[in-house]
PDB file of N, CA and C in Angstrom:
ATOM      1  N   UNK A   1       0.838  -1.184   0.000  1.00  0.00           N
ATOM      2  CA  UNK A   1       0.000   0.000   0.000  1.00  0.00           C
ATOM      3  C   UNK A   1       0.881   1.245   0.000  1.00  0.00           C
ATOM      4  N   UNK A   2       0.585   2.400  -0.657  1.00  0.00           N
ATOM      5  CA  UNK A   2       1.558   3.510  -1.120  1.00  0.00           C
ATOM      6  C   UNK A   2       1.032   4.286   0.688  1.00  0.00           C
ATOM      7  N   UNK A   3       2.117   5.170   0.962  1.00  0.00           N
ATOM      8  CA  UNK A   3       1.733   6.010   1.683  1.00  0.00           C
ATOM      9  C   UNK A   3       1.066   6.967   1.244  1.00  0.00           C
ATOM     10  N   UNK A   4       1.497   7.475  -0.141  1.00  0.00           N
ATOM     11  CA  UNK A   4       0.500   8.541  -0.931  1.00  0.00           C
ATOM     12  C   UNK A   4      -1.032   8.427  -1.192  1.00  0.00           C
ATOM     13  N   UNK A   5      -1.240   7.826  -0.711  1.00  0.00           N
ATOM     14  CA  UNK A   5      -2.839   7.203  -1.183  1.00  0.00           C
ATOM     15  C   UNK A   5      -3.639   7.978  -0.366  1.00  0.00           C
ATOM     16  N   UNK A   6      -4.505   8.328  -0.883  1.00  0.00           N
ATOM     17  CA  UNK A   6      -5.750   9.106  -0.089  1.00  0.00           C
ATOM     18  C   UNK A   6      -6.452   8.939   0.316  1.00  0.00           C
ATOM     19  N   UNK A   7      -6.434   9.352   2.098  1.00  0.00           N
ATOM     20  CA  UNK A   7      -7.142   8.970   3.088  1.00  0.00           C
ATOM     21  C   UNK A   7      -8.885   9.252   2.708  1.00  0.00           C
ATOM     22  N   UNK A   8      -9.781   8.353   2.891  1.00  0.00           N
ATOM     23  CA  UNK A   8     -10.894   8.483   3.138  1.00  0.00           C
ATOM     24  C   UNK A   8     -11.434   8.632   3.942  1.00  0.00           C
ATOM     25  N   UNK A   9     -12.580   9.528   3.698  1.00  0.00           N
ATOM     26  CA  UNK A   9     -13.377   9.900   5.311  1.00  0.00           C
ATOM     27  C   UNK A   9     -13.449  11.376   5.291  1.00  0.00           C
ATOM     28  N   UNK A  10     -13.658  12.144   6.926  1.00  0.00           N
ATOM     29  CA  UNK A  10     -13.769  13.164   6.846  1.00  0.00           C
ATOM     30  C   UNK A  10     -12.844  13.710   7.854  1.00  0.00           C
ATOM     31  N   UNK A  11     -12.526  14.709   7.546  1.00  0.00           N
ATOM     32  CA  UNK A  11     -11.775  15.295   8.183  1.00  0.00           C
ATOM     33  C   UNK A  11     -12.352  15.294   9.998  1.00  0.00           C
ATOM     34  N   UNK A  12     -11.638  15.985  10.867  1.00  0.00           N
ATOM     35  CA  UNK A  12     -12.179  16.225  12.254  1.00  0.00           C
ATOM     36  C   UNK A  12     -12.969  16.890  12.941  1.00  0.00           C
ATOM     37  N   UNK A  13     -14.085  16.851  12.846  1.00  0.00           N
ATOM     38  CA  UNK A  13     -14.759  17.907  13.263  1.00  0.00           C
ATOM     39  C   UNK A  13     -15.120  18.636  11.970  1.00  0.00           C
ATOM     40  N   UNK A  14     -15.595  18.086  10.776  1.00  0.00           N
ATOM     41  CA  UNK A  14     -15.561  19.111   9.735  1.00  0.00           C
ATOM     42  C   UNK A  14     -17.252  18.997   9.602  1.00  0.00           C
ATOM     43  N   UNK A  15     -17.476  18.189   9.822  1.00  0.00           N
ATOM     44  CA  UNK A  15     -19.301  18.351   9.861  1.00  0.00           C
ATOM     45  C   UNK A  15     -20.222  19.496  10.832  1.00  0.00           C
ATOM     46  N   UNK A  16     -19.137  19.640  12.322  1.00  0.00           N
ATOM     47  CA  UNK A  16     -19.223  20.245  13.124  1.00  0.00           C
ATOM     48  C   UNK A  16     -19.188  21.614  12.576  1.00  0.00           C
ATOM     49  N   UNK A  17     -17.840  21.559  11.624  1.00  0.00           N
ATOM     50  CA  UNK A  17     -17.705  23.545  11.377  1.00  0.00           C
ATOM     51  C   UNK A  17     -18.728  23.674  10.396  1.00  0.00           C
ATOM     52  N   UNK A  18     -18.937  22.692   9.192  1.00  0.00           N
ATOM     53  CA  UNK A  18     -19.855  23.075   8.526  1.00  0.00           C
ATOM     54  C   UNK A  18     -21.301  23.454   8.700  1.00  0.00           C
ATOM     55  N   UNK A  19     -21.234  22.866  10.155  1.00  0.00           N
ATOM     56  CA  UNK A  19     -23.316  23.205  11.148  1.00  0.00           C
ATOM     57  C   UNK A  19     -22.778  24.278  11.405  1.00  0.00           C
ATOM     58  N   UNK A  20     -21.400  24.959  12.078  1.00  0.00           N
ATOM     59  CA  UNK A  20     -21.768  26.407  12.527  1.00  0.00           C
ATOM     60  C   UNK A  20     -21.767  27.214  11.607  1.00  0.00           C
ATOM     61  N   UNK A  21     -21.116  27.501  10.204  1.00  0.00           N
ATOM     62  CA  UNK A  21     -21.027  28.065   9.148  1.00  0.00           C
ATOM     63  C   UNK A  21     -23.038  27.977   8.758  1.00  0.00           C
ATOM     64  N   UNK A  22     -23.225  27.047   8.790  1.00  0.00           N
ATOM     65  CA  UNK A  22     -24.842  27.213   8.431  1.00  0.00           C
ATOM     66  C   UNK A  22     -25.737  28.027   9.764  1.00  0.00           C
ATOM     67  N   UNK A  23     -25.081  27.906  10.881  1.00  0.00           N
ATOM     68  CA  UNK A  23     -25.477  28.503  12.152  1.00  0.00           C
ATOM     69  C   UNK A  23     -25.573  29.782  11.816  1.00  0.00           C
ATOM     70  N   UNK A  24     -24.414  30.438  11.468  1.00  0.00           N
ATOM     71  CA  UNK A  24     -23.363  32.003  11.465  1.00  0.00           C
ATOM     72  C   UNK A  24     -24.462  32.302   9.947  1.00  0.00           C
ATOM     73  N   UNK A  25     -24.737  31.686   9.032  1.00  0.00           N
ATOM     74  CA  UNK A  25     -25.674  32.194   7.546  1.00  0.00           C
ATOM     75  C   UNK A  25     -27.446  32.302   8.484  1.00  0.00           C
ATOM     76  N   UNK A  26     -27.123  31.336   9.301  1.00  0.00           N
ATOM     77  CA  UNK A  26     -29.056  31.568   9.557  1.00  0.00           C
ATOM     78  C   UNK A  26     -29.101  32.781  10.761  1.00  0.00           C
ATOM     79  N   UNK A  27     -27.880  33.154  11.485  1.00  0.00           N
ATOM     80  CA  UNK A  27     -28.296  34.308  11.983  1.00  0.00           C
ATOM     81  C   UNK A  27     -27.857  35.382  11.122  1.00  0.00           C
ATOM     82  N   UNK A  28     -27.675  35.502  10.197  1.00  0.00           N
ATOM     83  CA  UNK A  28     -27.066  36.522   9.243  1.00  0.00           C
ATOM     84  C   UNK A  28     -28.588  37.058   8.396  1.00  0.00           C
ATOM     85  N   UNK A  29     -29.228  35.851   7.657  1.00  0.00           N
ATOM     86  CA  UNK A  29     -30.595  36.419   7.669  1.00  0.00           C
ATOM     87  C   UNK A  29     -31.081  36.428   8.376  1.00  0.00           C
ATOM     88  N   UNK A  30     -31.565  35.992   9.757  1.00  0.00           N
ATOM     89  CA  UNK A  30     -32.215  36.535  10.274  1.00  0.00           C
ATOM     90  C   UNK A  30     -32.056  38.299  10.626  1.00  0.00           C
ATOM     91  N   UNK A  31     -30.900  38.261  10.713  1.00  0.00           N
ATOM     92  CA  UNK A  31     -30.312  39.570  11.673  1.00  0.00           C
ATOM     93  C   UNK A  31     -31.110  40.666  10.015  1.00  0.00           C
ATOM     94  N   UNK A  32     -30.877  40.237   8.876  1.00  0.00           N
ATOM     95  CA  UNK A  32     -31.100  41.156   8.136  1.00  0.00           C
ATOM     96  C   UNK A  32     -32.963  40.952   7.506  1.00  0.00           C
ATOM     97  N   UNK A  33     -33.497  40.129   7.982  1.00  0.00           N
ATOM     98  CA  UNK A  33     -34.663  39.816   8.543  1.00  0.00           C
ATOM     99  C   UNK A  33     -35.350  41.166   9.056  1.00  0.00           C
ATOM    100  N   UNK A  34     -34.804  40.736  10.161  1.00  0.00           N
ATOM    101  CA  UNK A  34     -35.394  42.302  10.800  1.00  0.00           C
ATOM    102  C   UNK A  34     -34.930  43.602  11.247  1.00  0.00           C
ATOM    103  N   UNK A  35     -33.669  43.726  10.066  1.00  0.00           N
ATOM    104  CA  UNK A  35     -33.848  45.094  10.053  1.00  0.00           C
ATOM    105  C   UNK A  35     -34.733  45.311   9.057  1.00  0.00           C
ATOM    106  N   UNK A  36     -35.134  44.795   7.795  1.00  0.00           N
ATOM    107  CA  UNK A  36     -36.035  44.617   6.419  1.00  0.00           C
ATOM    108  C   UNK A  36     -37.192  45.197   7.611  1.00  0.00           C
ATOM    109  N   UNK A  37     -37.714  43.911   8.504  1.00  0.00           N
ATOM    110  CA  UNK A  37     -38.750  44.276   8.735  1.00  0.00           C
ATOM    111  C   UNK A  37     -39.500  45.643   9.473  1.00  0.00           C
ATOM    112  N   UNK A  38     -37.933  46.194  10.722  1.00  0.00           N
ATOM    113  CA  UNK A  38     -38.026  47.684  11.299  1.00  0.00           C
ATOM    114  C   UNK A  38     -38.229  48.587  10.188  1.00  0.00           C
ATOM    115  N   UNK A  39     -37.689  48.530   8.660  1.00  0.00           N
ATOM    116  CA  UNK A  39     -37.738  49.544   7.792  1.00  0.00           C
ATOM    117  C   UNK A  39     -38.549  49.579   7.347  1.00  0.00           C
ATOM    118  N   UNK A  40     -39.458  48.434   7.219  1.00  0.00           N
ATOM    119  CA  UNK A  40     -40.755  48.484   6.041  1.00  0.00           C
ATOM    120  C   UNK A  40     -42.190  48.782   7.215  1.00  0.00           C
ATOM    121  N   UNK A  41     -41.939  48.246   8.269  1.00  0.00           N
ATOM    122  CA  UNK A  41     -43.000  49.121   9.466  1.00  0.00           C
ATOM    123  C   UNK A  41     -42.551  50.806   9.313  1.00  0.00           C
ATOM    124  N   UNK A  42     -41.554  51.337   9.444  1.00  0.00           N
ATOM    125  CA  UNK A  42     -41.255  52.433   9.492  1.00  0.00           C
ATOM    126  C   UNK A  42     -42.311  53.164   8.049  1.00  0.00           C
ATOM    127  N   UNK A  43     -42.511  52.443   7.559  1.00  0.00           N
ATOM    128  CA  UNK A  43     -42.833  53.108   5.836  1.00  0.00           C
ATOM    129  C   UNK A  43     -44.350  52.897   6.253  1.00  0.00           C
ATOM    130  N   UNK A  44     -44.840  51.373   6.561  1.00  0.00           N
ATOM    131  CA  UNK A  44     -46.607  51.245   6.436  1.00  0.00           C
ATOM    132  C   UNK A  44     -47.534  52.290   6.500  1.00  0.00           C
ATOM    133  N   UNK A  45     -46.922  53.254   7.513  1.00  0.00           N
ATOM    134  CA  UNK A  45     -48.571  54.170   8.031  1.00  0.00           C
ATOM    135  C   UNK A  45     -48.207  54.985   7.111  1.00  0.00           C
ATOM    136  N   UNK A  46     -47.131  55.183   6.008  1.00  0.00           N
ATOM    137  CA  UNK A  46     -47.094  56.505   5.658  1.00  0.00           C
ATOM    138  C   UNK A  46     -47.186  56.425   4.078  1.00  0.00           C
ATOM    139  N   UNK A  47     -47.464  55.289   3.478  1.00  0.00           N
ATOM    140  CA  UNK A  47     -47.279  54.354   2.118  1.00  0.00           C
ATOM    141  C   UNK A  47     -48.982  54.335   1.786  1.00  0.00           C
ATOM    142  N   UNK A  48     -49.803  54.481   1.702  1.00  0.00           N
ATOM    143  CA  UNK A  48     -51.053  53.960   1.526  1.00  0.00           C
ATOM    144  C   UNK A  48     -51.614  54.046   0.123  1.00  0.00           C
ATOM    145  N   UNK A  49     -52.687  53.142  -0.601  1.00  0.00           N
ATOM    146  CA  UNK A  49     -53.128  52.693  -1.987  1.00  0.00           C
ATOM    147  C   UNK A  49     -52.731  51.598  -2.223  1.00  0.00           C
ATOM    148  N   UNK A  50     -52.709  51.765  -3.342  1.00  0.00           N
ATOM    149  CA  UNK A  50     -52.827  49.987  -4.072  1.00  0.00           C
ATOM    150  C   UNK A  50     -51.505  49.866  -4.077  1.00  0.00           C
ATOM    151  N   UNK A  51     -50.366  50.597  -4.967  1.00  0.00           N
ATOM    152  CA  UNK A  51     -48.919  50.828  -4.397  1.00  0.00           C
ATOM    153  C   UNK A  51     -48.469  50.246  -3.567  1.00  0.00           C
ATOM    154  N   UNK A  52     -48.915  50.691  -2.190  1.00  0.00           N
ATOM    155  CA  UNK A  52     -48.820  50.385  -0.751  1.00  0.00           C
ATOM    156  C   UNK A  52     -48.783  48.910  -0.403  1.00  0.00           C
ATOM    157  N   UNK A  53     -50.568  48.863  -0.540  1.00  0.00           N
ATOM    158  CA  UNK A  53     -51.001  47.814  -0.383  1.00  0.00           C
ATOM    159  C   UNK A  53     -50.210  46.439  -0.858  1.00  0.00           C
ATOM    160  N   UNK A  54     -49.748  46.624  -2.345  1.00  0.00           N
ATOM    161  CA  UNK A  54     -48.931  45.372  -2.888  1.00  0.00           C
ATOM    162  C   UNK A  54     -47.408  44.988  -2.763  1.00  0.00           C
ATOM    163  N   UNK A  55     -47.086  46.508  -1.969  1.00  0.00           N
ATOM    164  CA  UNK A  55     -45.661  45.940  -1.512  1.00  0.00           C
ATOM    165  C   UNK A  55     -45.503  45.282  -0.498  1.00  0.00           C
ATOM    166  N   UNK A  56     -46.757  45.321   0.352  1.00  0.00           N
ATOM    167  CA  UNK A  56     -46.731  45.363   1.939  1.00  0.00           C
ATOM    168  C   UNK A  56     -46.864  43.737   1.669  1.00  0.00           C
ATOM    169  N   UNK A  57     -48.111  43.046   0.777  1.00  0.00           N
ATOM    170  CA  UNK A  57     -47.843  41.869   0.289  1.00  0.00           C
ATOM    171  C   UNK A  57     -46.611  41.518  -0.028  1.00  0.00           C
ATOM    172  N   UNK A  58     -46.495  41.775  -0.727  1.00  0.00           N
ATOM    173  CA  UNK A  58     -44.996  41.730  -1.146  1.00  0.00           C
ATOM    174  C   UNK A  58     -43.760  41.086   0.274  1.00  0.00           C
ATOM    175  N   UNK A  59     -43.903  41.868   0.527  1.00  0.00           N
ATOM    176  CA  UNK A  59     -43.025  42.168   2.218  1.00  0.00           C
ATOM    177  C   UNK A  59     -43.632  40.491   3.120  1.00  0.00           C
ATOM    178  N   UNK A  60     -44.839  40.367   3.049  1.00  0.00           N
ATOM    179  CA  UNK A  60     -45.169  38.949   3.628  1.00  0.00           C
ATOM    180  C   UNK A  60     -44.956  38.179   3.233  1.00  0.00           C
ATOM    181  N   UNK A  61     -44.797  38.031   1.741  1.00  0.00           N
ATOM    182  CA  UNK A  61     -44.725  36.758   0.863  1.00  0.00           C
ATOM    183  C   UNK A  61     -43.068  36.520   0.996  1.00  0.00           C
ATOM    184  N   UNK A  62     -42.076  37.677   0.798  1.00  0.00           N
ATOM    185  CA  UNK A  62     -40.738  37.318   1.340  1.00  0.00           C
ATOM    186  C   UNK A  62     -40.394  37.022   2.616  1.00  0.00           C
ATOM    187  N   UNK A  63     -40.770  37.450   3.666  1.00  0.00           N
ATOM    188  CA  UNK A  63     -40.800  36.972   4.823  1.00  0.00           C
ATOM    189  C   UNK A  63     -41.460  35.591   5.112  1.00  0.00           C
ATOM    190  N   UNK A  64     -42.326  34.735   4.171  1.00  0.00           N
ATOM    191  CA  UNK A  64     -42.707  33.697   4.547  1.00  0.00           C
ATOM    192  C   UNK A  64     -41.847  33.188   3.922  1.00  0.00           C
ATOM    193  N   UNK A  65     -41.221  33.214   2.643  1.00  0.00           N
ATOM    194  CA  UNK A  65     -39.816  32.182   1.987  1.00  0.00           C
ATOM    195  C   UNK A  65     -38.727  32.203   2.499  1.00  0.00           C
ATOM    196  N   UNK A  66     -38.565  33.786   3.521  1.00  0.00           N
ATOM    197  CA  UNK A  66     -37.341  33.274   4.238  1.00  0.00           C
ATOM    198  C   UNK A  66     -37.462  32.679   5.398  1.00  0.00           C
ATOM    199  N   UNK A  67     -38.623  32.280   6.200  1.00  0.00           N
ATOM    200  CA  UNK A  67     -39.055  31.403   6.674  1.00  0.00           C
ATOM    201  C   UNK A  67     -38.887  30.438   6.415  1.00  0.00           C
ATOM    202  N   UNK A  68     -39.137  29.525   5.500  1.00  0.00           N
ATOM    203  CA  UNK A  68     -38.902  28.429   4.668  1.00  0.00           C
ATOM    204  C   UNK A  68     -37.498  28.398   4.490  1.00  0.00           C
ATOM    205  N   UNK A  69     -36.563  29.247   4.130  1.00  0.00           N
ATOM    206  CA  UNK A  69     -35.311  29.095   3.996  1.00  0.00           C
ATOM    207  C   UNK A  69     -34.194  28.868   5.337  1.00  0.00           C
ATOM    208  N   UNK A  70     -34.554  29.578   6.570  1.00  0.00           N
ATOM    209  CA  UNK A  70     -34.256  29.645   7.713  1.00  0.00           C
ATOM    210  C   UNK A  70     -34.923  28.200   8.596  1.00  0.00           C
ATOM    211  N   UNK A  71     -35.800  27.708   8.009  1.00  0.00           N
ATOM    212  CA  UNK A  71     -36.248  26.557   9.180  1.00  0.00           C
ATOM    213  C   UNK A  71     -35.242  25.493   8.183  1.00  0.00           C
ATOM    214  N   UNK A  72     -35.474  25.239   6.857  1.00  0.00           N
ATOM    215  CA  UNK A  72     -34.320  24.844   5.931  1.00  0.00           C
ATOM    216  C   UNK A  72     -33.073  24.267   6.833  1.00  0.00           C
ATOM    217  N   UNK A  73     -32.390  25.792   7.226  1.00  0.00           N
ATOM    218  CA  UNK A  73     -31.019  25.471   7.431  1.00  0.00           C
ATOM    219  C   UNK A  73     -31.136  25.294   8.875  1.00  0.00           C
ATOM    220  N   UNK A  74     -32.111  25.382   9.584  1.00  0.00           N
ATOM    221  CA  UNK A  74     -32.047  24.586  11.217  1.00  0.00           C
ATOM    222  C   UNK A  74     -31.966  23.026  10.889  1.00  0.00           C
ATOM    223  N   UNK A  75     -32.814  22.559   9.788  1.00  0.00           N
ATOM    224  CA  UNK A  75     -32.787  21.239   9.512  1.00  0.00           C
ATOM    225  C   UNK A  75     -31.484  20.987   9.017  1.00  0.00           C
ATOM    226  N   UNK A  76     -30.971  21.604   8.017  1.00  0.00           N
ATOM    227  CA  UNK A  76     -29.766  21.203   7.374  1.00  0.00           C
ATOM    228  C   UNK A  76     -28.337  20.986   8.843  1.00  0.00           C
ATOM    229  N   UNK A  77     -28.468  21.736   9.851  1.00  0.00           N
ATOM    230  CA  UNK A  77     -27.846  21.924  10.638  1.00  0.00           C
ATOM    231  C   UNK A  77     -28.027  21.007  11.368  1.00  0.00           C
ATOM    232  N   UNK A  78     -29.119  20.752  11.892  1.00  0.00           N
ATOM    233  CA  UNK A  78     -29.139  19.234  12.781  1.00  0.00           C
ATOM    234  C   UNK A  78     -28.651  18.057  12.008  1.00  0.00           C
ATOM    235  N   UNK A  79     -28.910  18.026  10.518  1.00  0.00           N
ATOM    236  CA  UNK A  79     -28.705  16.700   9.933  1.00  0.00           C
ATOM    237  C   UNK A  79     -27.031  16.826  10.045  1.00  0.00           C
ATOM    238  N   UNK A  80     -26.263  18.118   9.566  1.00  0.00           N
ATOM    239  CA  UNK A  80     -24.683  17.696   9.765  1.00  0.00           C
ATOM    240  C   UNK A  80     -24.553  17.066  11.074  1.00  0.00           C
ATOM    241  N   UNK A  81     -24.628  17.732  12.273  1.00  0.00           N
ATOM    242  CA  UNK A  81     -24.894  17.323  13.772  1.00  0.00           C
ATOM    243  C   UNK A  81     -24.840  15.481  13.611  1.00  0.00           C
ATOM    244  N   UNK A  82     -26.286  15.252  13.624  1.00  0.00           N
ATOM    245  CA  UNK A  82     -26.357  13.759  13.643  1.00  0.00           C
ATOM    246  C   UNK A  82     -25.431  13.131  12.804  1.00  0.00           C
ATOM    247  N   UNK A  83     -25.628  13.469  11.076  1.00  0.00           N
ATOM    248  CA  UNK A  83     -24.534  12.659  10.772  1.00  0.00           C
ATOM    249  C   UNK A  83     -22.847  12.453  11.028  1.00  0.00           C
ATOM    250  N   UNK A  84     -22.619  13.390  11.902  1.00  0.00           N
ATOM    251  CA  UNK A  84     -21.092  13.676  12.292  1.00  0.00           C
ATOM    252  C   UNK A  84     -21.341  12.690  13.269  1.00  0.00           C
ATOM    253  N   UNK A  85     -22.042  12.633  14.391  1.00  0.00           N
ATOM    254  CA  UNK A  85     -22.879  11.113  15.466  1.00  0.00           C
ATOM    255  C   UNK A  85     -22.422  10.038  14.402  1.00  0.00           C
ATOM    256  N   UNK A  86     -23.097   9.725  13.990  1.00  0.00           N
ATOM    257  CA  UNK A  86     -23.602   8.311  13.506  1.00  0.00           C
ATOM    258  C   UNK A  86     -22.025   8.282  12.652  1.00  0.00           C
ATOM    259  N   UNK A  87     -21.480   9.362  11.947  1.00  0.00           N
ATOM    260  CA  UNK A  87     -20.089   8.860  11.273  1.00  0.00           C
ATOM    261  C   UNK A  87     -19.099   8.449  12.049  1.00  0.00           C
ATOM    262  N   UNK A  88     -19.202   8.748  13.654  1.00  0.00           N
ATOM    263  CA  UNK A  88     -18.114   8.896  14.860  1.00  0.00           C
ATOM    264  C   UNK A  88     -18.394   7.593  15.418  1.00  0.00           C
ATOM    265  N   UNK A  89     -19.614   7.419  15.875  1.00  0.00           N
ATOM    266  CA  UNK A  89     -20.250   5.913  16.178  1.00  0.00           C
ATOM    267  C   UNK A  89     -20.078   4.756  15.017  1.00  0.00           C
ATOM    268  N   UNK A  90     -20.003   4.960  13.798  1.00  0.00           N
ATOM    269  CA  UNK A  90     -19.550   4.059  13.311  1.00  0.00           C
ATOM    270  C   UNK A  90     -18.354   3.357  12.755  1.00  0.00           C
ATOM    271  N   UNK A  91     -17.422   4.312  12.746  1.00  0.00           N
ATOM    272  CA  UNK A  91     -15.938   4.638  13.058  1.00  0.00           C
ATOM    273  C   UNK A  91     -15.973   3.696  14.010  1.00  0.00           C
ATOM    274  N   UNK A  92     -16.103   4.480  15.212  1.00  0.00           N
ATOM    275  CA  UNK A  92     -15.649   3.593  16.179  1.00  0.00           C
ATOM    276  C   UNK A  92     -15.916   1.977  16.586  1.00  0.00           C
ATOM    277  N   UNK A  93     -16.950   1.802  15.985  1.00  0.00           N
ATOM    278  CA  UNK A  93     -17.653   0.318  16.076  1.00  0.00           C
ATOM    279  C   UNK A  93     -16.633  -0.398  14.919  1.00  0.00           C
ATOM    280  N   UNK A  94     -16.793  -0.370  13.588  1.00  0.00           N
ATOM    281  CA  UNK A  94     -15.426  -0.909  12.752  1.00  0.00           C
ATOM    282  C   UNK A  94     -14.026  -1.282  13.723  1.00  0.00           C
ATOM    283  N   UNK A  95     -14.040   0.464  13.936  1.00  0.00           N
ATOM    284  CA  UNK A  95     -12.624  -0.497  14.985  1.00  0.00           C
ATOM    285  C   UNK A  95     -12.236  -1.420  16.017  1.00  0.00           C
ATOM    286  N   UNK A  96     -13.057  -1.307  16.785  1.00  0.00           N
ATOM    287  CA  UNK A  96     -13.450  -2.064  17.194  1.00  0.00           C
ATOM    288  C   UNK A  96     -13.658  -3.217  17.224  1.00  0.00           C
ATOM    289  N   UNK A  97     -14.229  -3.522  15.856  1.00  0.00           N
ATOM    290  CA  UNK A  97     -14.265  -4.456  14.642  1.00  0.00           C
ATOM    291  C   UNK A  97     -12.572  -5.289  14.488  1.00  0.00           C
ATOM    292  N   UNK A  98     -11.920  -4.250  13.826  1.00  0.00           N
ATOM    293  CA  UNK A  98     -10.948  -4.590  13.172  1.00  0.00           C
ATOM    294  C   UNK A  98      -9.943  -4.889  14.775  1.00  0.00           C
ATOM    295  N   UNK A  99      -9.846  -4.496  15.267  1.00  0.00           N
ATOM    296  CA  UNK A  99      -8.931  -4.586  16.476  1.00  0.00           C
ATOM    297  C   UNK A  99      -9.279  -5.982  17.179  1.00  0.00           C
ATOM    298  N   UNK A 100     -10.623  -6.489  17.011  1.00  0.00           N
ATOM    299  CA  UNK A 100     -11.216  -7.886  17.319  1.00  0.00           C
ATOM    300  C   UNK A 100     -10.611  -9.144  16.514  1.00  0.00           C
ATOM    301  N   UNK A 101     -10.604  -8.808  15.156  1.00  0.00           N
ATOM    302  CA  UNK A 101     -10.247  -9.260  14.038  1.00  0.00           C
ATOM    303  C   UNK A 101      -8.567  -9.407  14.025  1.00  0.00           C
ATOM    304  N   UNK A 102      -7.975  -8.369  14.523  1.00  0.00           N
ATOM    305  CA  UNK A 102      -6.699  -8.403  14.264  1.00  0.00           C
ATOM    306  C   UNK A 102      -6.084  -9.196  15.588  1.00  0.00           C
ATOM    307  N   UNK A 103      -6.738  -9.365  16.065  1.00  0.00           N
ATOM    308  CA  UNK A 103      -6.338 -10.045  17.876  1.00  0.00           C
ATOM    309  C   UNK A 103      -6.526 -11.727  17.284  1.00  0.00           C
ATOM    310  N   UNK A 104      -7.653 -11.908  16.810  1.00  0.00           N
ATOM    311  CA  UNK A 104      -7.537 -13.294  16.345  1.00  0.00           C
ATOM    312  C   UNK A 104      -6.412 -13.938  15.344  1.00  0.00           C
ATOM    313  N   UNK A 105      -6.263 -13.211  15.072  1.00  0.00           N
ATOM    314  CA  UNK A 105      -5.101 -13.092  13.771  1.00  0.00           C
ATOM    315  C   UNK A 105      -3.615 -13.495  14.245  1.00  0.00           C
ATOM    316  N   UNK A 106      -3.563 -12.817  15.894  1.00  0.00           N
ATOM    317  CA  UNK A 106      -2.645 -12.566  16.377  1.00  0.00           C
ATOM    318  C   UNK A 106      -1.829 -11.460  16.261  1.00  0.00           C
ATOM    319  N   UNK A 107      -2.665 -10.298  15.844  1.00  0.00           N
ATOM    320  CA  UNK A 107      -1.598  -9.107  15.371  1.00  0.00           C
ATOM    321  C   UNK A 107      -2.095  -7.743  16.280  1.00  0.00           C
TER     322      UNK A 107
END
């Protein structure tokens, strides 16, 4: 077997940085969430007609997709979470494995 050969798997903790990187993006919209939303209250009482009326729609219908986009990446974030679990737990069970295996062997 070459030493050059390329390790498989994942790096240490890289599932981990990749949930907070999705952590650090879902408070990033949020944070710009509501300043959107302090600015466009600031405007309502003073915006009125049909104009008005369809931006203000407007303004709900994006706020419900970034809804959808933000519960998104809570999910996406738990799934790195668990699967970094279940990749660590199964790691370790193989070896476990193999260290069983290699004892019979005599090695």
């Amino acid at each position: 077997m070459s030493n050059n050969a390329p390790e498989m798997g994942q790096g240490e903790k890289t599932l981990s940085k990749a949930a907070g990187m999705v952590v650090d993006a879902k408070k990033d919209f949020d944070g710009f969430s509501r300043k959107l939303d302090g600015q466009i209250a600031g405007l309502q009482g003073k915006w009125a007609g049909a104009g008005g009326s369809a931006f203000f729609q407007l303004h709900q219908a994006w706020t419900e997709k970034q809804n959808v986009i933000t519960n998104a990446l809570n999910e996406f974030e738990a799934s790195l979470q668990s699967t970094e679990k279940d990749n660590m737990s199964t790691d370790e069970a193989q070896s476990a494995n193999y260290n069983r295996t290699a004892g019979r062997l005599g090695g």
